[in-house]
N, C-alpha and C. Protein backbone atom coordinates (compact mmCIF):
# COMPACT_ATOMS: atom_id res chain seq x y z
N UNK A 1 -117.41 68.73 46.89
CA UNK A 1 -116.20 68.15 46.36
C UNK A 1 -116.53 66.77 45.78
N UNK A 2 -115.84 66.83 44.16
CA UNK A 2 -116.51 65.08 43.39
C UNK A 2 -114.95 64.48 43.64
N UNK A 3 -115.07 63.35 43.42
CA UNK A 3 -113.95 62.74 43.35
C UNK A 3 -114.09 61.29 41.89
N UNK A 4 -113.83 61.41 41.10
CA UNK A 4 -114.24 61.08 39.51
C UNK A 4 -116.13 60.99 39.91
N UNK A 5 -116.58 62.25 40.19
CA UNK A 5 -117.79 62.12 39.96
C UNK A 5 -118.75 61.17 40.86
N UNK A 6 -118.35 61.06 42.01
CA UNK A 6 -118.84 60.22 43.04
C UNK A 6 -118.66 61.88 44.25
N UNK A 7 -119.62 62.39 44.72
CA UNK A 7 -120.04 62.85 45.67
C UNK A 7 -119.49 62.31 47.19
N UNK A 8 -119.58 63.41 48.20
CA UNK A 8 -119.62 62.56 49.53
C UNK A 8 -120.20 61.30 50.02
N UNK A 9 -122.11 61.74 49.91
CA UNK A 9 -122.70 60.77 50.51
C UNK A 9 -122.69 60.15 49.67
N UNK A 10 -122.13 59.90 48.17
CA UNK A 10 -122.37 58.64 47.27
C UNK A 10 -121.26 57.65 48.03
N UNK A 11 -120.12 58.04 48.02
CA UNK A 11 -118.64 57.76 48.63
C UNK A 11 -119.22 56.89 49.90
N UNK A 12 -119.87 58.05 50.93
CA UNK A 12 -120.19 57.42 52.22
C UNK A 12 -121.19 55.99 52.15
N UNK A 13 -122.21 55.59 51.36
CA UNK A 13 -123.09 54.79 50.93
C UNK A 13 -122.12 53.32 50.12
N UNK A 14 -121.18 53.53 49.49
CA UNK A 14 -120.23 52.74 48.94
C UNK A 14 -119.54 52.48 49.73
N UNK A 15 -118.67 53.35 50.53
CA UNK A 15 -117.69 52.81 52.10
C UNK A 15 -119.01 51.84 52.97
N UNK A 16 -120.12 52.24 53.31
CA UNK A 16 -120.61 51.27 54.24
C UNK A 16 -121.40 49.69 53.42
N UNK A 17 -121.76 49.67 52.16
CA UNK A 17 -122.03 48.66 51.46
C UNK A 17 -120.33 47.56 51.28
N UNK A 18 -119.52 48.10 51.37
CA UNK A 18 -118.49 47.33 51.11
C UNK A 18 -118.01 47.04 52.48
N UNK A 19 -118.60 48.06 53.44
CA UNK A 19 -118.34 47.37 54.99
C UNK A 19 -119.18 45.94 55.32
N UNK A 20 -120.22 45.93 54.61
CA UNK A 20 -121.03 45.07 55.17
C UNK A 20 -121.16 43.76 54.35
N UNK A 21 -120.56 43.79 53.59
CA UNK A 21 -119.45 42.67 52.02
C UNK A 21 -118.56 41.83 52.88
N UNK A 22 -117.67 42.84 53.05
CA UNK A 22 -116.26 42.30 52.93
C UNK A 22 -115.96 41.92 54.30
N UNK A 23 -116.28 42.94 55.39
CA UNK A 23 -116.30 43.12 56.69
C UNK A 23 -115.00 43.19 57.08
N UNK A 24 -114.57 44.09 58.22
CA UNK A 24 -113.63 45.11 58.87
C UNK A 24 -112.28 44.38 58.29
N UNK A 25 -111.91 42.71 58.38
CA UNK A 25 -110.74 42.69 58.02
C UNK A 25 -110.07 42.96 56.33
N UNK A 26 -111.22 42.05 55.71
CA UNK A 26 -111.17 42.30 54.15
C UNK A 26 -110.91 43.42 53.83
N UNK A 27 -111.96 44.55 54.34
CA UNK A 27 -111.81 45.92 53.95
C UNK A 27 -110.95 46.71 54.44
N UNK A 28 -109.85 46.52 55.35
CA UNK A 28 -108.14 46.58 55.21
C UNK A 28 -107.77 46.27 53.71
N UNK A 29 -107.71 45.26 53.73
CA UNK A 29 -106.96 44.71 52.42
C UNK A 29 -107.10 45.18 50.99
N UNK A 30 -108.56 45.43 51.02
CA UNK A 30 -109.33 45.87 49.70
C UNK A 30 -108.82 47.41 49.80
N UNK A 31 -108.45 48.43 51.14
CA UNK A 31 -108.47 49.84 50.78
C UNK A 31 -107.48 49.96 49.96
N UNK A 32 -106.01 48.90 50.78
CA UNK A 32 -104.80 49.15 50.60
C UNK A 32 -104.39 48.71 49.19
N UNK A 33 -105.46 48.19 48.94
CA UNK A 33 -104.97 47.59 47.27
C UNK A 33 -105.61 48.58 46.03
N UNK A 34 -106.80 49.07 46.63
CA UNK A 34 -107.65 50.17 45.97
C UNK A 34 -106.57 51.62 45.82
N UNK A 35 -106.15 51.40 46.87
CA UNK A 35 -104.87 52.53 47.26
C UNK A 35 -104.34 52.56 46.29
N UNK A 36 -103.29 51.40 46.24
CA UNK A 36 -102.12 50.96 45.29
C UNK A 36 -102.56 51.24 44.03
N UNK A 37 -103.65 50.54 43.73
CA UNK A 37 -104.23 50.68 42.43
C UNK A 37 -104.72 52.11 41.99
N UNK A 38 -105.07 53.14 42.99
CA UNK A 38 -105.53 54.53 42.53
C UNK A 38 -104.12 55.64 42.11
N UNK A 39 -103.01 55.31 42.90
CA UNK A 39 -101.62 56.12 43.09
C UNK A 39 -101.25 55.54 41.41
N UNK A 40 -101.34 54.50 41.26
CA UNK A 40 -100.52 53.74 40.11
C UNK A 40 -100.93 54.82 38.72
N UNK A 41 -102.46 55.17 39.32
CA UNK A 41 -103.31 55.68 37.72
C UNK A 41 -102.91 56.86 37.86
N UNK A 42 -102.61 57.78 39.58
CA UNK A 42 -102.83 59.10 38.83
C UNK A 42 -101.37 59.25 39.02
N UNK A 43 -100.19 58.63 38.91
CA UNK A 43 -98.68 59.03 38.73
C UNK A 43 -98.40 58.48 37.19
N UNK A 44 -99.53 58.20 36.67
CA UNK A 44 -99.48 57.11 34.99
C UNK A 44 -98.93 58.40 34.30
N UNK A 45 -98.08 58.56 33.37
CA UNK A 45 -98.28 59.57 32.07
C UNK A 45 -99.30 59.58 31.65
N UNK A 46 -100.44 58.27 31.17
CA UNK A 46 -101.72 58.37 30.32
C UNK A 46 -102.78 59.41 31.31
N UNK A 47 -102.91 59.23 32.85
CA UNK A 47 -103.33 60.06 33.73
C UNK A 47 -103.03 61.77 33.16
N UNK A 48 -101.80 61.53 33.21
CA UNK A 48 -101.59 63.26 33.00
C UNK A 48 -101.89 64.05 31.54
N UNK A 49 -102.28 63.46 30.54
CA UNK A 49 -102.13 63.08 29.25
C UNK A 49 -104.22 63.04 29.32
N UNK A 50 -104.82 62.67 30.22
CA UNK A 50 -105.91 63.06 30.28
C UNK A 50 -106.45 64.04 30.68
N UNK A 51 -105.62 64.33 31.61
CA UNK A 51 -106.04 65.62 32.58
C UNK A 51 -105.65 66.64 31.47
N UNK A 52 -104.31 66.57 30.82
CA UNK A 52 -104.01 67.79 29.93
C UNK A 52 -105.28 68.36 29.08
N UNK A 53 -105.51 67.08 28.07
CA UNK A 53 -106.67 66.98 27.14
C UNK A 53 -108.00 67.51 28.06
N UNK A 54 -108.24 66.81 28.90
CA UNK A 54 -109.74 67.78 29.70
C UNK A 54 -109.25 69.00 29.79
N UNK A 55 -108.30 69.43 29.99
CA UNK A 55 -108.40 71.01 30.71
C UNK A 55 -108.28 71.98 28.87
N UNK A 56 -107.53 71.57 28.02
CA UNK A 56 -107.51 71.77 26.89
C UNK A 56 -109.05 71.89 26.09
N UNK A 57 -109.72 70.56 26.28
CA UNK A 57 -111.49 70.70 26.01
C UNK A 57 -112.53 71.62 26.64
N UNK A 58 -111.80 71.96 27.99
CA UNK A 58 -112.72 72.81 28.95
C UNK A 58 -112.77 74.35 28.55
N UNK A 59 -111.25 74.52 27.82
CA UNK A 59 -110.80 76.02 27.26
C UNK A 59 -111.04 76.56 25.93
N UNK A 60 -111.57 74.81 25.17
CA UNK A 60 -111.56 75.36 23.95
C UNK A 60 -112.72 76.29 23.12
N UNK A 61 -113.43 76.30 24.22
CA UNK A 61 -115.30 77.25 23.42
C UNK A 61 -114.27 78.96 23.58
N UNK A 62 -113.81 79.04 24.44
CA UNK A 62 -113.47 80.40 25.22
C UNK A 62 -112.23 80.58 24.28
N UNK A 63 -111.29 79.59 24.14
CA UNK A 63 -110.15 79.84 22.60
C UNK A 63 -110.76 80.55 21.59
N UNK A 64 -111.26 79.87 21.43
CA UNK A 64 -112.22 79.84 19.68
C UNK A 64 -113.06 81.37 19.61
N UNK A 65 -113.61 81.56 20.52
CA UNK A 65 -114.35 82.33 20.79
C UNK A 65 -113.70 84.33 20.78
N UNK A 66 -112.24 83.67 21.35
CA UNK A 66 -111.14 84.74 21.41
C UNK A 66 -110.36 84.94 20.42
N UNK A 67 -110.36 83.86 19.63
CA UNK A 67 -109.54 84.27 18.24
C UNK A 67 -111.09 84.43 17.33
N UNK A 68 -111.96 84.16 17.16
CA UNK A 68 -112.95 84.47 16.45
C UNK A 68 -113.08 86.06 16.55
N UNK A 69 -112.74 86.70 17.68
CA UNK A 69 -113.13 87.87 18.15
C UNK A 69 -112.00 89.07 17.82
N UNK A 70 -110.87 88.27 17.87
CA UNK A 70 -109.64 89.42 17.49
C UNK A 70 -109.49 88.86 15.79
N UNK A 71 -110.34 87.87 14.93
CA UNK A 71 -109.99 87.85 13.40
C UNK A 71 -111.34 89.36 13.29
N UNK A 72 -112.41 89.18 13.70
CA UNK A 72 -113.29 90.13 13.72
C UNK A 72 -112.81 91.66 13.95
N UNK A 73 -112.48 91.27 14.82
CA UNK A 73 -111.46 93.29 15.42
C UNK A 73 -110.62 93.54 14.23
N UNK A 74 -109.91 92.84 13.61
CA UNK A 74 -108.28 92.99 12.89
C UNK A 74 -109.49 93.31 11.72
N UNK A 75 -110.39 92.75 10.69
CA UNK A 75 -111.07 93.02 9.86
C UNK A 75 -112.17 94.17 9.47
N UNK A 76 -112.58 94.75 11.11
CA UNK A 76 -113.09 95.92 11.56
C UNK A 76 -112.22 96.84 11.69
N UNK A 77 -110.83 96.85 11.47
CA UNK A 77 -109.97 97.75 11.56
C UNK A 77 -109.41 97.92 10.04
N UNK A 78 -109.56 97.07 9.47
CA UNK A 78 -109.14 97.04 8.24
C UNK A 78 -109.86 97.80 7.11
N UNK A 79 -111.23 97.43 7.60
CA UNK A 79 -112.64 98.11 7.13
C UNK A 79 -112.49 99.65 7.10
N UNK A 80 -112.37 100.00 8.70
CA UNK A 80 -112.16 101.68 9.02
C UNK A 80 -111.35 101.80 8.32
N UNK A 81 -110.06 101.41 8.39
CA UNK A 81 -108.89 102.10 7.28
C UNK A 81 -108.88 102.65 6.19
N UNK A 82 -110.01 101.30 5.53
CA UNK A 82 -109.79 102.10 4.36
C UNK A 82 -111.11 102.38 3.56
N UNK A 83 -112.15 102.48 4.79
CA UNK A 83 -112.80 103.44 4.19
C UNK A 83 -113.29 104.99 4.74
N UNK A 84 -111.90 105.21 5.73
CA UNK A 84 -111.23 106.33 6.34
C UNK A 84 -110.26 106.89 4.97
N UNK A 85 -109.53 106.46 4.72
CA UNK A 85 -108.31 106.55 3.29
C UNK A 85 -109.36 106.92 2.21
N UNK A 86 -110.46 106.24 1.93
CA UNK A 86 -111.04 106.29 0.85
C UNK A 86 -111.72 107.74 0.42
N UNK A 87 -112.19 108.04 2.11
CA UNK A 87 -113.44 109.12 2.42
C UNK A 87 -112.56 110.32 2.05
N UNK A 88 -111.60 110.13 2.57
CA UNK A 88 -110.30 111.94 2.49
C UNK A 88 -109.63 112.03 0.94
N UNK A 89 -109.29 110.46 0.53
CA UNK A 89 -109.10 110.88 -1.08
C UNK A 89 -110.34 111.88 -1.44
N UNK A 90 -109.56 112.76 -1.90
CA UNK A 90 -110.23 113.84 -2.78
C UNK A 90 -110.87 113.51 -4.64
N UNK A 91 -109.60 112.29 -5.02
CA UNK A 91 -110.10 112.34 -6.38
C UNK A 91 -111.30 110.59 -6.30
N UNK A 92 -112.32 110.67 -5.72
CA UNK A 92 -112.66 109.78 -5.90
C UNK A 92 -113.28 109.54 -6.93
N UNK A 93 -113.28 108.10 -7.73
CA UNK A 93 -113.71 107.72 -9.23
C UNK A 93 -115.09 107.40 -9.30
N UNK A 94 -115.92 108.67 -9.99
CA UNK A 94 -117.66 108.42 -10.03
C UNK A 94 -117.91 107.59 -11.07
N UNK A 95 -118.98 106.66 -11.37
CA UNK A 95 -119.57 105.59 -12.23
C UNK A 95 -120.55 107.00 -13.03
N UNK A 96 -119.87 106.56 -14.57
CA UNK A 96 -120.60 107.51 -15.44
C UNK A 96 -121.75 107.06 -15.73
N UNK A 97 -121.80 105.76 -15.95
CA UNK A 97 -123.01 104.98 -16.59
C UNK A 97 -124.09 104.30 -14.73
N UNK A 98 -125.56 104.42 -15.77
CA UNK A 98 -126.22 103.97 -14.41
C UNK A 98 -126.21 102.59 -14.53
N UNK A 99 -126.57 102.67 -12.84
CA UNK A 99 -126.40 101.13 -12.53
C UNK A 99 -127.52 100.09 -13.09
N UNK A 100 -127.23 99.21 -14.09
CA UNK A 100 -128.66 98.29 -14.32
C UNK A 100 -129.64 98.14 -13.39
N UNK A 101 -130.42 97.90 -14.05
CA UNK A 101 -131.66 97.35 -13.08
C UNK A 101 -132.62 95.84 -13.42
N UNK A 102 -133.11 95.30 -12.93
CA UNK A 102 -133.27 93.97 -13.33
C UNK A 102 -134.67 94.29 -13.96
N UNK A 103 -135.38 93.63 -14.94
CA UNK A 103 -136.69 93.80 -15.69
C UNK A 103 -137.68 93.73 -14.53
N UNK A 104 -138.61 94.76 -14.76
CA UNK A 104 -140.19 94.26 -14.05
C UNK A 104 -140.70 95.02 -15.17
N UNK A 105 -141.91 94.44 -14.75
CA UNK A 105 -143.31 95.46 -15.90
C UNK A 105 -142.85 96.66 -15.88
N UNK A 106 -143.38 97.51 -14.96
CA UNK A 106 -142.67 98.96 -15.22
C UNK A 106 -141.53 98.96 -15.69
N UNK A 107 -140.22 98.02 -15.90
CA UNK A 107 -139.01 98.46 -16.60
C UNK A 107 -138.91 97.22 -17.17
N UNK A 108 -139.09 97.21 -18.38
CA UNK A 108 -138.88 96.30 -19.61
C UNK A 108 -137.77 96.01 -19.95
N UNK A 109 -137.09 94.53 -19.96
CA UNK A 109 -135.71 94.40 -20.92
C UNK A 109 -135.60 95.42 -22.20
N UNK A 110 -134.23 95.27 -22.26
CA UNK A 110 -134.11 95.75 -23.75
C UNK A 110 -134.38 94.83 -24.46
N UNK A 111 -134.23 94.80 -25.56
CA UNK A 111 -134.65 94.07 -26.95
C UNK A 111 -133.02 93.07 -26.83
N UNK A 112 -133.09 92.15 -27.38
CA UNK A 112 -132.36 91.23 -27.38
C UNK A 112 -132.27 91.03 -28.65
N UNK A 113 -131.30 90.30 -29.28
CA UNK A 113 -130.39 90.58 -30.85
C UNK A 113 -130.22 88.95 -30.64
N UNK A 114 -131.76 88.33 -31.32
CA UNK A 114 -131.19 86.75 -31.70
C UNK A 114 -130.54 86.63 -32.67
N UNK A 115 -129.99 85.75 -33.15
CA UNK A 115 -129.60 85.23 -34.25
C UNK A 115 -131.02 84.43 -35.23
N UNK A 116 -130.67 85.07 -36.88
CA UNK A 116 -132.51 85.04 -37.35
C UNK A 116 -132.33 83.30 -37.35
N UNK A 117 -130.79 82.40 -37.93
CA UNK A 117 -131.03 81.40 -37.82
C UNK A 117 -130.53 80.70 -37.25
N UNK A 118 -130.97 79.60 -36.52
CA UNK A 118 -130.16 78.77 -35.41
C UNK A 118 -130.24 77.14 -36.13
N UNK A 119 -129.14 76.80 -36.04
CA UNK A 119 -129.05 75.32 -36.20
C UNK A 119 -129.96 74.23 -35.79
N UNK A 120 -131.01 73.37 -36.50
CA UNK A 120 -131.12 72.45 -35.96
C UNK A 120 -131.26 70.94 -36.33
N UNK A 121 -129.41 70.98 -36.40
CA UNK A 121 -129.36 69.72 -36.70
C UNK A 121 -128.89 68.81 -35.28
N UNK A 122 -129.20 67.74 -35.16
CA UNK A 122 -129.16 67.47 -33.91
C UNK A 122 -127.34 66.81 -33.87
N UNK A 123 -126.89 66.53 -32.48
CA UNK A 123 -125.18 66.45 -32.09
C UNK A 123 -125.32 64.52 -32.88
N UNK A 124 -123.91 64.66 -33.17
CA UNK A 124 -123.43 63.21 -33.11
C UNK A 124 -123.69 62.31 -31.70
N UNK A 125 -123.42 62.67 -31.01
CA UNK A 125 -123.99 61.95 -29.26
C UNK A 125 -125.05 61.55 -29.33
N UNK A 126 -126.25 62.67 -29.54
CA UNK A 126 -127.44 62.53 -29.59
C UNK A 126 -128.27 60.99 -30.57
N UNK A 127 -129.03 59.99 -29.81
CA UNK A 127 -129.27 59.09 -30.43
C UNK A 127 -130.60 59.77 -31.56
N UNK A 128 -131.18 59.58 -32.79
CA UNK A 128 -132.18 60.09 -33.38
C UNK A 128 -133.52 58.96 -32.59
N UNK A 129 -134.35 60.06 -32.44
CA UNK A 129 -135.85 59.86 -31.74
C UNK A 129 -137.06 58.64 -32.69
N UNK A 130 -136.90 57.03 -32.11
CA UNK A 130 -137.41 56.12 -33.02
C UNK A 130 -138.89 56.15 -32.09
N UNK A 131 -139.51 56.68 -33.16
CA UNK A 131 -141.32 56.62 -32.70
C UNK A 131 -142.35 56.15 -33.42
């Protein structure tokens, strides 16, 4: 059991260093004010307002994680649908023409249709080349 992250024997090691400080009467005084001062923080709104936010940060990998998982399902269902719908259509639409293919040696571009003359006069923008 932590108590903000202070352990038993850390707790127990701090109770007897402040015994040997303050000594038996002081450390009356110091609990009861430590007291006062600990009740004050955790009855605070900002107290509860932290605790909310931690428990909110502690949930949020496992949120995320659960709506990541049902946008995934809803899109996997969407998928089946319709390419369940697609498979039973009977008139499905075949591609007459084949599918390109990109040039390699064995498959040569086609011939390309330049233009025989191309302009070259240079743009108004363009400064002329002083050499």
């Amino acid at each position: 059991m932590e108590i903000l992250g202070i352990g038993p024997s850390e707790l127990i090691f701090v109770v007897i260093i402040a015994l040997i400080i303050l000594g038996p009467k002081d450390m009356q005084k110091a609990g009861k004010t430590i007291g006062k001062w600990m009740r004050e923080i955790i009855t605070s709104d900002a107290w509860a307002m932290f605790q909310k936010t931690s428990r909110e940060l502690k949930t949020l990998p496992n949120r995320l994680m659960r709506e990541a998982n049902d946008e995934v399902n809803k899109i996997g269902n969407e998928l089946n649908n319709t390419t369940s719908s697609w498979m039973n259509n009977p008139n499905i639409p075949t591609r007459s023409t084949p599918i390109p293919t990109s040039p390699t040696p064995e498959n040569p571009p086609e011939s390309i249709n330049v233009p025989s003359e191309i302009e070259s006069t240079p743009n108004e923008s363009e400064e002329p080349n002083a050499s």
